[in-house]
N, C-alpha and C. Protein backbone atom coordinates (compact mmCIF):
# COMPACT_ATOMS: atom_id res chain seq x y z
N UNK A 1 20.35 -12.01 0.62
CA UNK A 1 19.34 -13.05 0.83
C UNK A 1 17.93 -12.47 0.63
N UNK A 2 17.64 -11.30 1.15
CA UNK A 2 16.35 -10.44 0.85
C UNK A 2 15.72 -10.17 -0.56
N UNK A 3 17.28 -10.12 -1.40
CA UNK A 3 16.50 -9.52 -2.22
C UNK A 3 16.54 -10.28 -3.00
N UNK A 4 17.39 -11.62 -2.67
CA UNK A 4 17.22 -13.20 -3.63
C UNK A 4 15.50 -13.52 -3.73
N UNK A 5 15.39 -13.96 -2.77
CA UNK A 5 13.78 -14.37 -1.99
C UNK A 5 12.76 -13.48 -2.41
N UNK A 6 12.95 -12.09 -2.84
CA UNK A 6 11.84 -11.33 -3.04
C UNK A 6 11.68 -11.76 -4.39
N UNK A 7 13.23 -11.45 -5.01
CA UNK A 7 12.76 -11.83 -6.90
C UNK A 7 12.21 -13.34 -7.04
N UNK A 8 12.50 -14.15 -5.92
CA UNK A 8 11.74 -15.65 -6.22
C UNK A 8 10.79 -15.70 -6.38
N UNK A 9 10.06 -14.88 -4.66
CA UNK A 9 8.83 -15.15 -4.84
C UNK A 9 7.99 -14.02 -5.80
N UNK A 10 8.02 -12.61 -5.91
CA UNK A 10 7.48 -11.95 -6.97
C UNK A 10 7.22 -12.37 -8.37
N UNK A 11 8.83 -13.21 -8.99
CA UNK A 11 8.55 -14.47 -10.06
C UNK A 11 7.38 -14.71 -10.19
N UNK A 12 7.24 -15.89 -8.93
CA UNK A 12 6.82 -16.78 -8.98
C UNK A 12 4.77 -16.49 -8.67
N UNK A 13 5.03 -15.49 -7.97
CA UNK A 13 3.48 -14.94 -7.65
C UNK A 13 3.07 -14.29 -9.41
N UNK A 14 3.85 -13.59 -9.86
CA UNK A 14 3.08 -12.95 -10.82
C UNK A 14 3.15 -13.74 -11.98
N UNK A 15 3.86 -14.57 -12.08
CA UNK A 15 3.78 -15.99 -13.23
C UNK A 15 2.06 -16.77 -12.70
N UNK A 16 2.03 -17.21 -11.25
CA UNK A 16 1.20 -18.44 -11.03
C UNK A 16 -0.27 -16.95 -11.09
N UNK A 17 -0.28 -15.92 -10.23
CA UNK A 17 -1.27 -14.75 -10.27
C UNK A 17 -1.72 -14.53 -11.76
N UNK A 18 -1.09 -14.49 -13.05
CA UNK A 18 -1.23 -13.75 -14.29
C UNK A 18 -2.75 -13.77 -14.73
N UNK A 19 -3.13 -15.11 -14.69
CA UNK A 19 -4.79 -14.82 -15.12
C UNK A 19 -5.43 -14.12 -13.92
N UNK A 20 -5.25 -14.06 -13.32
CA UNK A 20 -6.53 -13.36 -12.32
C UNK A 20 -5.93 -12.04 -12.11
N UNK A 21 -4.85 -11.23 -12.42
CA UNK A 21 -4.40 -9.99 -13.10
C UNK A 21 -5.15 -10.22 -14.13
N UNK A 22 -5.03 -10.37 -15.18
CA UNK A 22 -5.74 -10.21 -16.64
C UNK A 22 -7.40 -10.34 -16.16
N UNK A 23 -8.06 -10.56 -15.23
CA UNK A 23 -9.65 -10.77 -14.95
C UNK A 23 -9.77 -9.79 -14.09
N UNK A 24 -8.38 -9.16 -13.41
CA UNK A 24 -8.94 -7.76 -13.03
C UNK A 24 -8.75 -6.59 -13.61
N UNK A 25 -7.90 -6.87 -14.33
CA UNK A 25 -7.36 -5.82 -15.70
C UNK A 25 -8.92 -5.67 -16.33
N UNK A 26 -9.74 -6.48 -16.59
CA UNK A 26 -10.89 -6.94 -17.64
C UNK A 26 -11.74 -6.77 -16.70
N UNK A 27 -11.30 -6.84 -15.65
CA UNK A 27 -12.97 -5.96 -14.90
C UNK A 27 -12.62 -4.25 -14.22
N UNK A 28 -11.73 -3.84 -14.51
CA UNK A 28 -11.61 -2.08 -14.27
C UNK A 28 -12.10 -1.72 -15.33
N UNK A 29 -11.46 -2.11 -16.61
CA UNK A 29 -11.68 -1.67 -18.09
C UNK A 29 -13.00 -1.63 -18.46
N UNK A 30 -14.16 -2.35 -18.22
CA UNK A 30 -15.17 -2.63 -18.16
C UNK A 30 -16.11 -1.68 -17.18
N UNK A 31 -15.77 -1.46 -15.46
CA UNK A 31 -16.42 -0.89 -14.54
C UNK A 31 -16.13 0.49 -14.59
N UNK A 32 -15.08 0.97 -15.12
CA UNK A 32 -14.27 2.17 -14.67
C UNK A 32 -13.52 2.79 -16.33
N UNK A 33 -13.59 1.83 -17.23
CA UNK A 33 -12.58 2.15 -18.18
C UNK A 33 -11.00 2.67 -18.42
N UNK A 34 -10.34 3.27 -18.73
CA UNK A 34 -8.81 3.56 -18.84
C UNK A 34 -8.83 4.67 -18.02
N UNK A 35 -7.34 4.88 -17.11
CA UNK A 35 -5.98 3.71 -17.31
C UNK A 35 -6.69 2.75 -16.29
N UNK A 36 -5.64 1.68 -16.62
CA UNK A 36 -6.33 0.09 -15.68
C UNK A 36 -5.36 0.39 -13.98
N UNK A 37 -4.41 1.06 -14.68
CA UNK A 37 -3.45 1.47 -13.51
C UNK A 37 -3.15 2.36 -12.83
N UNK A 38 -3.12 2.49 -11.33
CA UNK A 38 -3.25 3.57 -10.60
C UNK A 38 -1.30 4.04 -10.41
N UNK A 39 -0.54 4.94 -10.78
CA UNK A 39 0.56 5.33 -10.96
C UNK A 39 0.64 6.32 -9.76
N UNK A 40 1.63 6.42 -8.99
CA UNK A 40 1.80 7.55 -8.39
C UNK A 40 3.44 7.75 -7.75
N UNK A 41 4.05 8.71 -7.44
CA UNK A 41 5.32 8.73 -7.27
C UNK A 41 5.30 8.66 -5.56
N UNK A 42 6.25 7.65 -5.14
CA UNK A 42 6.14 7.57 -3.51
C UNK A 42 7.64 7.40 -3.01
N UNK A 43 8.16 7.67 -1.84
CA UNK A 43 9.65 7.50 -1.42
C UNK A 43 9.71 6.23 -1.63
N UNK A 44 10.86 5.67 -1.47
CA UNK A 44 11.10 4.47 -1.19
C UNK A 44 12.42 4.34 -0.49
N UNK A 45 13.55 4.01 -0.80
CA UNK A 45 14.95 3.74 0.31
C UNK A 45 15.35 4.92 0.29
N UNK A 46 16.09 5.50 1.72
CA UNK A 46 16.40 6.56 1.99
C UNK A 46 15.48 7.89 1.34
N UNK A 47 14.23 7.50 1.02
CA UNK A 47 13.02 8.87 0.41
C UNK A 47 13.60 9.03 -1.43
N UNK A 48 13.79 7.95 -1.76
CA UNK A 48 14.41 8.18 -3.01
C UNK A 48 13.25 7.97 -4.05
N UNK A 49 12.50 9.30 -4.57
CA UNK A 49 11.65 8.74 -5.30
C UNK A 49 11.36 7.57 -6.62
N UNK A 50 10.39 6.94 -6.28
CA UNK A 50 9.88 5.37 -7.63
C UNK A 50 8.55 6.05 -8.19
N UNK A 51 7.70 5.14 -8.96
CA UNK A 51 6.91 4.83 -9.27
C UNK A 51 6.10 3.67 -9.17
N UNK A 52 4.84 4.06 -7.54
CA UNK A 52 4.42 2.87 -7.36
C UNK A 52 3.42 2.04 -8.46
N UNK A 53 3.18 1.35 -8.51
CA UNK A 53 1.77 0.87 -9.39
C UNK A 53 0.81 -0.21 -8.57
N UNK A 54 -0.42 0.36 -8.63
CA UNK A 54 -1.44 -0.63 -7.94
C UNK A 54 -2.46 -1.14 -9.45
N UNK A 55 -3.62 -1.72 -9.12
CA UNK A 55 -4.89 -1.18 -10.00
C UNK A 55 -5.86 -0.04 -9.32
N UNK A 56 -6.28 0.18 -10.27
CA UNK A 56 -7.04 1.69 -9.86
C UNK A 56 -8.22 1.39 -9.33
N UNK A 57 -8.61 1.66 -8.35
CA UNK A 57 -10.29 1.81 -7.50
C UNK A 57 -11.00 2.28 -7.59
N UNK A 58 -10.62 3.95 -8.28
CA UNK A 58 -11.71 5.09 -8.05
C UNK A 58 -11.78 5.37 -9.68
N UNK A 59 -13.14 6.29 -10.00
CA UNK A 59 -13.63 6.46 -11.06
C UNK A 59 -12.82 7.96 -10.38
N UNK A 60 -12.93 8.62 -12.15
CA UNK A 60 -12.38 10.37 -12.14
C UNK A 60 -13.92 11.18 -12.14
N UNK A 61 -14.73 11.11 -10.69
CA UNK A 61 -16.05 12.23 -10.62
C UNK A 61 -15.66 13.61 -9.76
N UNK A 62 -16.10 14.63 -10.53
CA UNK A 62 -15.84 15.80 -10.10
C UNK A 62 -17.42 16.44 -9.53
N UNK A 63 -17.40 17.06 -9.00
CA UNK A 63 -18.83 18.00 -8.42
C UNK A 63 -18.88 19.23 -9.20
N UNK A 64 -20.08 19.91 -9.38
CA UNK A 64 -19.86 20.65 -10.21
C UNK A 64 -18.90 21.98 -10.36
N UNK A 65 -18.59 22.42 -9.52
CA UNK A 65 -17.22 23.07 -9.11
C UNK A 65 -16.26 23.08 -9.77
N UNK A 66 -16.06 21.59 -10.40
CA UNK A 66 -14.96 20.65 -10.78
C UNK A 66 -13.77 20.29 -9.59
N UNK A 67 -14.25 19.97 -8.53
CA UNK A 67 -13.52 19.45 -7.43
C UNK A 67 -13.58 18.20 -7.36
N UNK A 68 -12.47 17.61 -7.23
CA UNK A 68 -12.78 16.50 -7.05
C UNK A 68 -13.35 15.25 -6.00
N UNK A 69 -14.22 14.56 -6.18
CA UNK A 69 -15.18 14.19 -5.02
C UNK A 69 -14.64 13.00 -4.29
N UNK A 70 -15.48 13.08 -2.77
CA UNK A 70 -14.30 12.53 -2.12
C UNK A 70 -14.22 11.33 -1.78
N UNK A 71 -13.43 10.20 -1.27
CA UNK A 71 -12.76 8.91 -1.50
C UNK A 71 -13.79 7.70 -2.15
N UNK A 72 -14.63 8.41 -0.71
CA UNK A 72 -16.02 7.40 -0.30
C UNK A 72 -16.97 7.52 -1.52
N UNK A 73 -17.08 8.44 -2.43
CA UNK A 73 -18.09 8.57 -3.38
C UNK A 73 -17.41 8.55 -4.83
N UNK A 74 -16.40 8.32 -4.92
CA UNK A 74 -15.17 7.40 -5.73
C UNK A 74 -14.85 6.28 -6.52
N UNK A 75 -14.36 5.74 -4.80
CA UNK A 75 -14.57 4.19 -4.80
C UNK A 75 -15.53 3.46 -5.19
N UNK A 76 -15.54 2.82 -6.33
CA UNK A 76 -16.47 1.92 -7.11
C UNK A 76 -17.04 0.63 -6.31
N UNK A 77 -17.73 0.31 -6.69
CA UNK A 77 -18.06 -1.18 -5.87
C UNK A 77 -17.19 -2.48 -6.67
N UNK A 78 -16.62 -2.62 -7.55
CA UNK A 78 -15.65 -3.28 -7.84
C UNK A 78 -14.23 -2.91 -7.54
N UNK A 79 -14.12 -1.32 -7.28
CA UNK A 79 -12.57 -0.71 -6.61
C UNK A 79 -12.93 -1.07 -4.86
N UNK A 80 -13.88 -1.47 -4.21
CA UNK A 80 -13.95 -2.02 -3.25
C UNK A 80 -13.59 -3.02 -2.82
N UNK A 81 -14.32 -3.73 -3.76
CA UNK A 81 -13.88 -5.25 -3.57
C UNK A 81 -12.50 -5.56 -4.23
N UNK A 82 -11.52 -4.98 -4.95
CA UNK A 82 -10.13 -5.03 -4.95
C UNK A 82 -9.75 -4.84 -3.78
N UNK A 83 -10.12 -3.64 -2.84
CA UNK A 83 -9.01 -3.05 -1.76
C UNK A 83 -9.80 -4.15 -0.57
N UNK A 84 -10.96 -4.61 -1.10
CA UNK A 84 -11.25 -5.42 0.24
C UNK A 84 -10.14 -6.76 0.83
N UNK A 85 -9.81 -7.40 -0.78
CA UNK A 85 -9.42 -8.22 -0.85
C UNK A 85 -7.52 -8.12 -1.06
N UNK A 86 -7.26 -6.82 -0.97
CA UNK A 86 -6.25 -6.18 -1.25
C UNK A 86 -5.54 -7.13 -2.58
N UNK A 87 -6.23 -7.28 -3.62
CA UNK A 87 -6.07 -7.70 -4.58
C UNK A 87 -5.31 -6.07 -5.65
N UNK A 88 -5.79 -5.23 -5.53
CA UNK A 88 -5.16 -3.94 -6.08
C UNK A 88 -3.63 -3.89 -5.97
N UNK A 89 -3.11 -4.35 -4.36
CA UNK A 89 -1.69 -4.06 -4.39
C UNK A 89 -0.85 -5.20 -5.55
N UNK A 90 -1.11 -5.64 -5.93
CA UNK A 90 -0.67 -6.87 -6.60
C UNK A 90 -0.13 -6.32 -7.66
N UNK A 91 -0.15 -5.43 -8.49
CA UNK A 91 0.64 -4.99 -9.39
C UNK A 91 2.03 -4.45 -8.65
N UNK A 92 2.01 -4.17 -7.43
CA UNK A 92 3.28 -3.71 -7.13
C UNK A 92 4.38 -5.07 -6.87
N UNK A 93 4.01 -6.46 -7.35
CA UNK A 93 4.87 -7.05 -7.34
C UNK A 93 5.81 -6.59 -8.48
N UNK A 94 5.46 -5.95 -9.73
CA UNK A 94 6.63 -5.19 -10.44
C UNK A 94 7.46 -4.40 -9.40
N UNK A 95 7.31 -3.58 -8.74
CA UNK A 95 8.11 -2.70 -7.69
C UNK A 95 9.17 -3.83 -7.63
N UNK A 96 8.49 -4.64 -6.87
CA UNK A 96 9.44 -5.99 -6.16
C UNK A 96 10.41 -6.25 -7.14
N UNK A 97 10.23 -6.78 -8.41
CA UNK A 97 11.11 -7.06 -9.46
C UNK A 97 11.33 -5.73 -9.70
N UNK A 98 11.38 -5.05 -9.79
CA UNK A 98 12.41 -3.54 -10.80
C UNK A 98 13.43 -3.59 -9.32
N UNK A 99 12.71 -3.92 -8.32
CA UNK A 99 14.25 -3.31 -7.18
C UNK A 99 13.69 -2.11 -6.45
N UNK A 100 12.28 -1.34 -6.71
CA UNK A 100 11.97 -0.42 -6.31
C UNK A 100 11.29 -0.37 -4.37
N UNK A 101 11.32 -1.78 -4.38
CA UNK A 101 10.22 -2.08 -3.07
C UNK A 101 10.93 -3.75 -2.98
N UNK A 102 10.50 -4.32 -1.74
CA UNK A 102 10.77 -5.72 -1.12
C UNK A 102 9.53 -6.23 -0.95
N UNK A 103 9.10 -7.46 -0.82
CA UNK A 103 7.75 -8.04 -0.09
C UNK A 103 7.39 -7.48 1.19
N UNK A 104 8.62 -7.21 1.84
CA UNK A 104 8.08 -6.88 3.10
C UNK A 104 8.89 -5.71 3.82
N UNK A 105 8.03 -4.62 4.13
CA UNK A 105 8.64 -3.63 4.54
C UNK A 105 7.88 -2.54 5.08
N UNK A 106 8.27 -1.07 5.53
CA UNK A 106 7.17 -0.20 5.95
C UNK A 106 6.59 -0.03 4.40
N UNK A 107 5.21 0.54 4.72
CA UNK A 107 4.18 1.25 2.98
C UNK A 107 4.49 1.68 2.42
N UNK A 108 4.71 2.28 1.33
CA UNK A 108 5.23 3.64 0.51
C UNK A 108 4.29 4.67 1.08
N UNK A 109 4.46 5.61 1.43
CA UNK A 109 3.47 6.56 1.65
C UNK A 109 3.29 7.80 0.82
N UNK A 110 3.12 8.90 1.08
CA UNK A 110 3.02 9.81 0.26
C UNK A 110 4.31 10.73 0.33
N UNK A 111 4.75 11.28 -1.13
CA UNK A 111 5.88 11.86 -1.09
C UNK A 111 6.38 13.29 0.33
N UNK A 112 4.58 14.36 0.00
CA UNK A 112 4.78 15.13 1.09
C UNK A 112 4.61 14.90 2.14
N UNK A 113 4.81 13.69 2.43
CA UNK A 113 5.07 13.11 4.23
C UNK A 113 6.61 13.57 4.96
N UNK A 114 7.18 13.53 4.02
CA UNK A 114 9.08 13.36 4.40
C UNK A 114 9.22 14.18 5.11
N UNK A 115 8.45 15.62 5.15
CA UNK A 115 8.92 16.55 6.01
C UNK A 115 8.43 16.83 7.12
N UNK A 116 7.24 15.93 7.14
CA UNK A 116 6.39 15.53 8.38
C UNK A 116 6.62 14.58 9.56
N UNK A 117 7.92 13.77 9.42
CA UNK A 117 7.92 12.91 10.05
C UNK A 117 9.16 13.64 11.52
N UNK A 118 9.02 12.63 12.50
CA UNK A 118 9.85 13.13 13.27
C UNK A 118 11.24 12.24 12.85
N UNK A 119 12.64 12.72 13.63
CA UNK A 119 13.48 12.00 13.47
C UNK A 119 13.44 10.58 13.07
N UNK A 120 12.82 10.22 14.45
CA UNK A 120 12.69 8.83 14.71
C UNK A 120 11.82 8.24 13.77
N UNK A 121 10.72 8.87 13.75
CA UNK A 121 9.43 8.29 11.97
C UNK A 121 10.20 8.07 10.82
N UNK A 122 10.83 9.16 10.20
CA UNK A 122 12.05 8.96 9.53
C UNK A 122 12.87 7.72 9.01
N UNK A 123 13.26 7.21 10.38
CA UNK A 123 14.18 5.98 9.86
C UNK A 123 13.24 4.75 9.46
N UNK A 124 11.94 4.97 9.02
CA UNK A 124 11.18 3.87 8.50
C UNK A 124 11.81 3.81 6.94
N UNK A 125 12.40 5.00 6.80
CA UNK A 125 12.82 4.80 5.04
C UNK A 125 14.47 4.03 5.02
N UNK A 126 14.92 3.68 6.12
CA UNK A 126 15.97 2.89 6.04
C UNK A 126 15.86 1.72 5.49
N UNK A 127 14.98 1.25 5.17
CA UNK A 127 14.80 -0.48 4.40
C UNK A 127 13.91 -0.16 3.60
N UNK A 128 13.56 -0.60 2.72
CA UNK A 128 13.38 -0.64 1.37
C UNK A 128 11.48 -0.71 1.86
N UNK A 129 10.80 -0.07 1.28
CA UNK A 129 8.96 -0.20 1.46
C UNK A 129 8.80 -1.47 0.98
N UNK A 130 7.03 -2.44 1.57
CA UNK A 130 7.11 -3.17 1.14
C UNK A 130 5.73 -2.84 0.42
N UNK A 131 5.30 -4.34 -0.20
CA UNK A 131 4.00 -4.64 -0.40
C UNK A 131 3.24 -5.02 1.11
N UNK A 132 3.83 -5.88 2.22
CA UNK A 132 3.42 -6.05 3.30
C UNK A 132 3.88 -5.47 4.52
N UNK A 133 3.41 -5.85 6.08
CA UNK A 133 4.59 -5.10 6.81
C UNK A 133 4.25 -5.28 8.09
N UNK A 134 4.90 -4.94 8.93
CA UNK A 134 4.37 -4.88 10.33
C UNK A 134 3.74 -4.71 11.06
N UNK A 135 3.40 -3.07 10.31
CA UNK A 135 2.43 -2.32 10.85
C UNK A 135 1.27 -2.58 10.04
N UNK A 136 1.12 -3.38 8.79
CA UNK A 136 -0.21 -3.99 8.15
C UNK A 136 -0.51 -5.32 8.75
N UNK A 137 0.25 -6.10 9.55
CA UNK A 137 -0.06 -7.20 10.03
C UNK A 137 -0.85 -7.01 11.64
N UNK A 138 0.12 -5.49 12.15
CA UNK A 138 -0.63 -5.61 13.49
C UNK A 138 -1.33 -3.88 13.21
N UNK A 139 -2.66 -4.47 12.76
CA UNK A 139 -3.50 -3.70 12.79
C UNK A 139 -4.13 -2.46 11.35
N UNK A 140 -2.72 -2.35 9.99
CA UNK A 140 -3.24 -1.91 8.97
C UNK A 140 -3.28 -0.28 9.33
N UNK A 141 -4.80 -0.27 8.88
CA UNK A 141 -5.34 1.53 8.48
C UNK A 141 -6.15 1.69 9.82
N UNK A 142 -6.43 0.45 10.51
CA UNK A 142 -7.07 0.54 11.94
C UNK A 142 -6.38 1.61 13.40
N UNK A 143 -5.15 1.50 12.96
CA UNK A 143 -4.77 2.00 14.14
C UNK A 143 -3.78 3.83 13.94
N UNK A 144 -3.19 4.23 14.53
CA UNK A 144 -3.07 5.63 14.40
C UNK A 144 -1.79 5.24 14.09
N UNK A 145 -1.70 6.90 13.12
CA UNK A 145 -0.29 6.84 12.62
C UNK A 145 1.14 6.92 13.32
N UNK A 146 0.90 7.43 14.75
CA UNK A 146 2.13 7.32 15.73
C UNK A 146 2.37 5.57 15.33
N UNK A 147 0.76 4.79 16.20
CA UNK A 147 1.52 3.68 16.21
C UNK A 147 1.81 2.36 14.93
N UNK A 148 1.38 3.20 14.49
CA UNK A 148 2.06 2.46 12.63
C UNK A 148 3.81 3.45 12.49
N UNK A 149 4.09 4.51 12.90
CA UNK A 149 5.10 4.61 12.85
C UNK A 149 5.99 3.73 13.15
N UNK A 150 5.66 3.35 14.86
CA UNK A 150 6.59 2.96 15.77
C UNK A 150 6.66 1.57 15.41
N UNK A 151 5.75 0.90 14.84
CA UNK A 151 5.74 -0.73 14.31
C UNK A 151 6.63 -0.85 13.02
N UNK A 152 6.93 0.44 12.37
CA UNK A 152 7.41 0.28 10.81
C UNK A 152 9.37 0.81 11.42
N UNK A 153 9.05 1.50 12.50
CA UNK A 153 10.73 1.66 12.79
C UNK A 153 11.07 0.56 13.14
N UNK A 154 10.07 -0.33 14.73
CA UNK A 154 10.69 -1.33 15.08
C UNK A 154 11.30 -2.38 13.99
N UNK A 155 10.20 -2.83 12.73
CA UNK A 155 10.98 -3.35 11.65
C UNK A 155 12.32 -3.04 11.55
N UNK A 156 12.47 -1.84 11.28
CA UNK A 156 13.34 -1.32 10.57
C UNK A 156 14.61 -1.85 12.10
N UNK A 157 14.95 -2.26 12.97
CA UNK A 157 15.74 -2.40 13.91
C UNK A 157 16.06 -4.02 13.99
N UNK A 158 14.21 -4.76 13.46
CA UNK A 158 14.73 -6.15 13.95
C UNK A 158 13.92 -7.15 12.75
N UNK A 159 14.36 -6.72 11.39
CA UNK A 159 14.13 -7.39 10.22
C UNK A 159 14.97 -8.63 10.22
N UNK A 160 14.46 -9.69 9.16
CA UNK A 160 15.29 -10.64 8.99
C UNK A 160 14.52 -11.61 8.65
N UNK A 161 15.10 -12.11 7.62
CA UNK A 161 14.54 -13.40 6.87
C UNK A 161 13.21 -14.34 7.37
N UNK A 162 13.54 -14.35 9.03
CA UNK A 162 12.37 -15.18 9.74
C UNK A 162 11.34 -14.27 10.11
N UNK A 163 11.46 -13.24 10.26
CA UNK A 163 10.57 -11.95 10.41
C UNK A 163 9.69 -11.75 9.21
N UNK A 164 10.46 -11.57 7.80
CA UNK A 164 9.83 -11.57 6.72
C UNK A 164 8.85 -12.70 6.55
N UNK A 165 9.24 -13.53 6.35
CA UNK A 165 8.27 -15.39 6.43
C UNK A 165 7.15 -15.46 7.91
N UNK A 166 7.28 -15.17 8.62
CA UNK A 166 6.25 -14.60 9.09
C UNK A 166 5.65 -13.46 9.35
N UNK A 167 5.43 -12.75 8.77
CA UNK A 167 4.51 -11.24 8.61
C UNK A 167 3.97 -11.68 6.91
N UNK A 168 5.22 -12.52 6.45
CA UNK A 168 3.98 -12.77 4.95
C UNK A 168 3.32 -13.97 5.30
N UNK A 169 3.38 -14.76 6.44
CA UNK A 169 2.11 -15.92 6.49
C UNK A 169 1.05 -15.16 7.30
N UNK A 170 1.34 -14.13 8.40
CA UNK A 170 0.48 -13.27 8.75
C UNK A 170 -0.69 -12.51 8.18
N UNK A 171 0.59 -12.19 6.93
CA UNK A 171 -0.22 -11.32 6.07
C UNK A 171 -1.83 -12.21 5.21
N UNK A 172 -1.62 -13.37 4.62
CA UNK A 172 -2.60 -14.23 4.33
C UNK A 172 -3.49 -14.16 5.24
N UNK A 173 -3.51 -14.23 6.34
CA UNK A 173 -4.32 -14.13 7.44
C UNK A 173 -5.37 -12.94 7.84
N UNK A 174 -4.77 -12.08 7.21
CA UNK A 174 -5.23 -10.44 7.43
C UNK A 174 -6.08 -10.57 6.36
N UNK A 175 -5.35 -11.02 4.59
CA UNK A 175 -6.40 -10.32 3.69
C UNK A 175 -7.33 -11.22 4.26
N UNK A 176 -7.85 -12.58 5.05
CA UNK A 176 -8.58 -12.99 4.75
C UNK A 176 -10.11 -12.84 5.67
N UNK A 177 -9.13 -12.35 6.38
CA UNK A 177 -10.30 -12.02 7.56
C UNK A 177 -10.18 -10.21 7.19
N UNK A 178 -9.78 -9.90 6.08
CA UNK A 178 -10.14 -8.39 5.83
C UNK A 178 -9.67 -7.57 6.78
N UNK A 179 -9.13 -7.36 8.07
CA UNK A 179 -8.46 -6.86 9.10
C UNK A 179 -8.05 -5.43 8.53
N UNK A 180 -8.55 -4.20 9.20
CA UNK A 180 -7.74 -3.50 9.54
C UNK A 180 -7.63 -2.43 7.88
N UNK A 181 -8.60 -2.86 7.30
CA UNK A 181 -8.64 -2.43 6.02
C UNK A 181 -9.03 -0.79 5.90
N UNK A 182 -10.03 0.08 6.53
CA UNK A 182 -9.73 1.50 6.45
C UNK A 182 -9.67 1.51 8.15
N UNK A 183 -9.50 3.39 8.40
CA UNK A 183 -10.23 3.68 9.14
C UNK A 183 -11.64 3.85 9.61
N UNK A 184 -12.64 4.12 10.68
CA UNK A 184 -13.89 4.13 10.91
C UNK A 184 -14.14 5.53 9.75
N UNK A 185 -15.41 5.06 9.37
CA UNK A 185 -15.72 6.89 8.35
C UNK A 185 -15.05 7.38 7.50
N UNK A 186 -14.13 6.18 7.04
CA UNK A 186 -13.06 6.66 5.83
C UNK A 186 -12.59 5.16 5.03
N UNK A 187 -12.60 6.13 3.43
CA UNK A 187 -12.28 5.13 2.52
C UNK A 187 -11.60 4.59 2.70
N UNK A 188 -10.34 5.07 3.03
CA UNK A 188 -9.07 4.23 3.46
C UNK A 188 -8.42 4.67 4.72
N UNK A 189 -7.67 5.93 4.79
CA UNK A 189 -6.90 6.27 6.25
C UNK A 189 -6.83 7.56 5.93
N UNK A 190 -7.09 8.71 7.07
CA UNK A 190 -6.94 10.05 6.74
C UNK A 190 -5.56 10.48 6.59
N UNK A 191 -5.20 11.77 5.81
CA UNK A 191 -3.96 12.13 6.00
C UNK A 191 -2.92 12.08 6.76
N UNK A 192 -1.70 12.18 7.02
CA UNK A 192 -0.64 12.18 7.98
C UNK A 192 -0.20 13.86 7.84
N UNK A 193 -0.73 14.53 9.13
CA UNK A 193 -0.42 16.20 9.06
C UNK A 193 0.66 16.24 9.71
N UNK A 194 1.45 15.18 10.33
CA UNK A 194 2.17 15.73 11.02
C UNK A 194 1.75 14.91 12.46
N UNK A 195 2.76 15.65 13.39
CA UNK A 195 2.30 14.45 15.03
C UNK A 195 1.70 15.62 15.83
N UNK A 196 0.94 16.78 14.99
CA UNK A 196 -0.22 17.17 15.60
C UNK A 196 -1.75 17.44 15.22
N UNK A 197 -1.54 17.08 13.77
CA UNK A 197 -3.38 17.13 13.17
C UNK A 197 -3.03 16.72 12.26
N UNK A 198 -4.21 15.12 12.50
CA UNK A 198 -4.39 14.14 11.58
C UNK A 198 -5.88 14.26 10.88
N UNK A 199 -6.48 14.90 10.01
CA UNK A 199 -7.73 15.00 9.99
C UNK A 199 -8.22 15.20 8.57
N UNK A 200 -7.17 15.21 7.55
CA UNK A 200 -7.75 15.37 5.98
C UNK A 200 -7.37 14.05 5.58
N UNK A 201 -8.73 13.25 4.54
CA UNK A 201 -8.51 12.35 4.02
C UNK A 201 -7.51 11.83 3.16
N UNK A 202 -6.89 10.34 2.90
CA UNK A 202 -5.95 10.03 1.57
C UNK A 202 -6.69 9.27 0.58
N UNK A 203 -5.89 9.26 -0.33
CA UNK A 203 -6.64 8.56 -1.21
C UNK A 203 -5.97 7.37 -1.23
């Protein structure tokens, strides 16, 4: 039934979405130039690596060093207003259709997380990542990564069709009141070191 409903609605979002993909395709290309797409490899069921796809936010600026500079001085003012509007994740409705991801589920996170997690953090990779989720409905990049853990396991214990249908009417609710979108003093959310030092930025 999950994964009927996801290919419906992914269909059906990226059929009725297509022009306003193509007007943000046509405004990276323009603000930022090539690629239009931000690619990166992330777990997904049981840590089985995919290939997520968003649109891209950040320009490629280095300092003279050639280091690369950091989130906040990046992020474009049009890669802003994508992640404001979380209009960026929207290419991962492909995920949804390839089978790689569900509408609704814990985040994809970063590959070298897996060995960071505790047991219990862990079983967030038992259901499939989403585009939306639990822990983006109650509260996002706002709150700490213990308790985005513990919101993405509880999913993972008490999912289900009526759960999904509401966390995605939730979710409307969030982009619109912008909720929860970084942390304080950060582009988006600092690293996950582990469940004892959280303190280097992500991208």
């Amino acid at each position: 039934m999950k994964r009927l409903y996801d290919l419906i609605i992914a269909y059906t979002a990226f059929f009725v979405l297509s022009p306003l993909l193509l007007v943000i395709a046509i405004g990276i290309f323009i603000t930022m130039g090539r690629p239009i797409f931000f690619r990166q490899t992330r777990p997904g069921l049981y840590g089985k690596p995919f290939r997520l796809i968003k649109f891209r936010t950040m320009n490629r600026s280095y300092d003279e060093q050639g280091a690369k500079l950091a989130d906040s001085e990046r992020l474009t003012p049009f890669g802003n207003f994508l992640r404001s509007n979380s209009f960026d994740e929207l290419p991962e409705l492909i995920n949804v259709i390839k089978g790689d991801m569900s509408l609704v589920g814990p985040r994809p996170l970063l590959m070298q997380y897996l060995d960071r997690y505790s047991h219990k953090q862990a079983r967030r990779h038992e259901v499939k990542p989403g585009i939306t989720g639990w822990a983006q409905v109650n509260g996002r990049n706002s709150i700490s990564w213990a308790d985005k853990f513990e919101l993405d396991v509880w999913y993972v214990d008490n999912c289900s069709v009526s759960l999904d249908l509401k966390i995605i009417a939730m979710t409307f609710r969030s982009v619109l009141t912008q909720e929860g979108i970084n942390q304080k003093g950060e582009a988006t959310v600092k690293y996950f070191q582990g469940n004892s030092n959280n303190n280097t930025p992500i991208e």
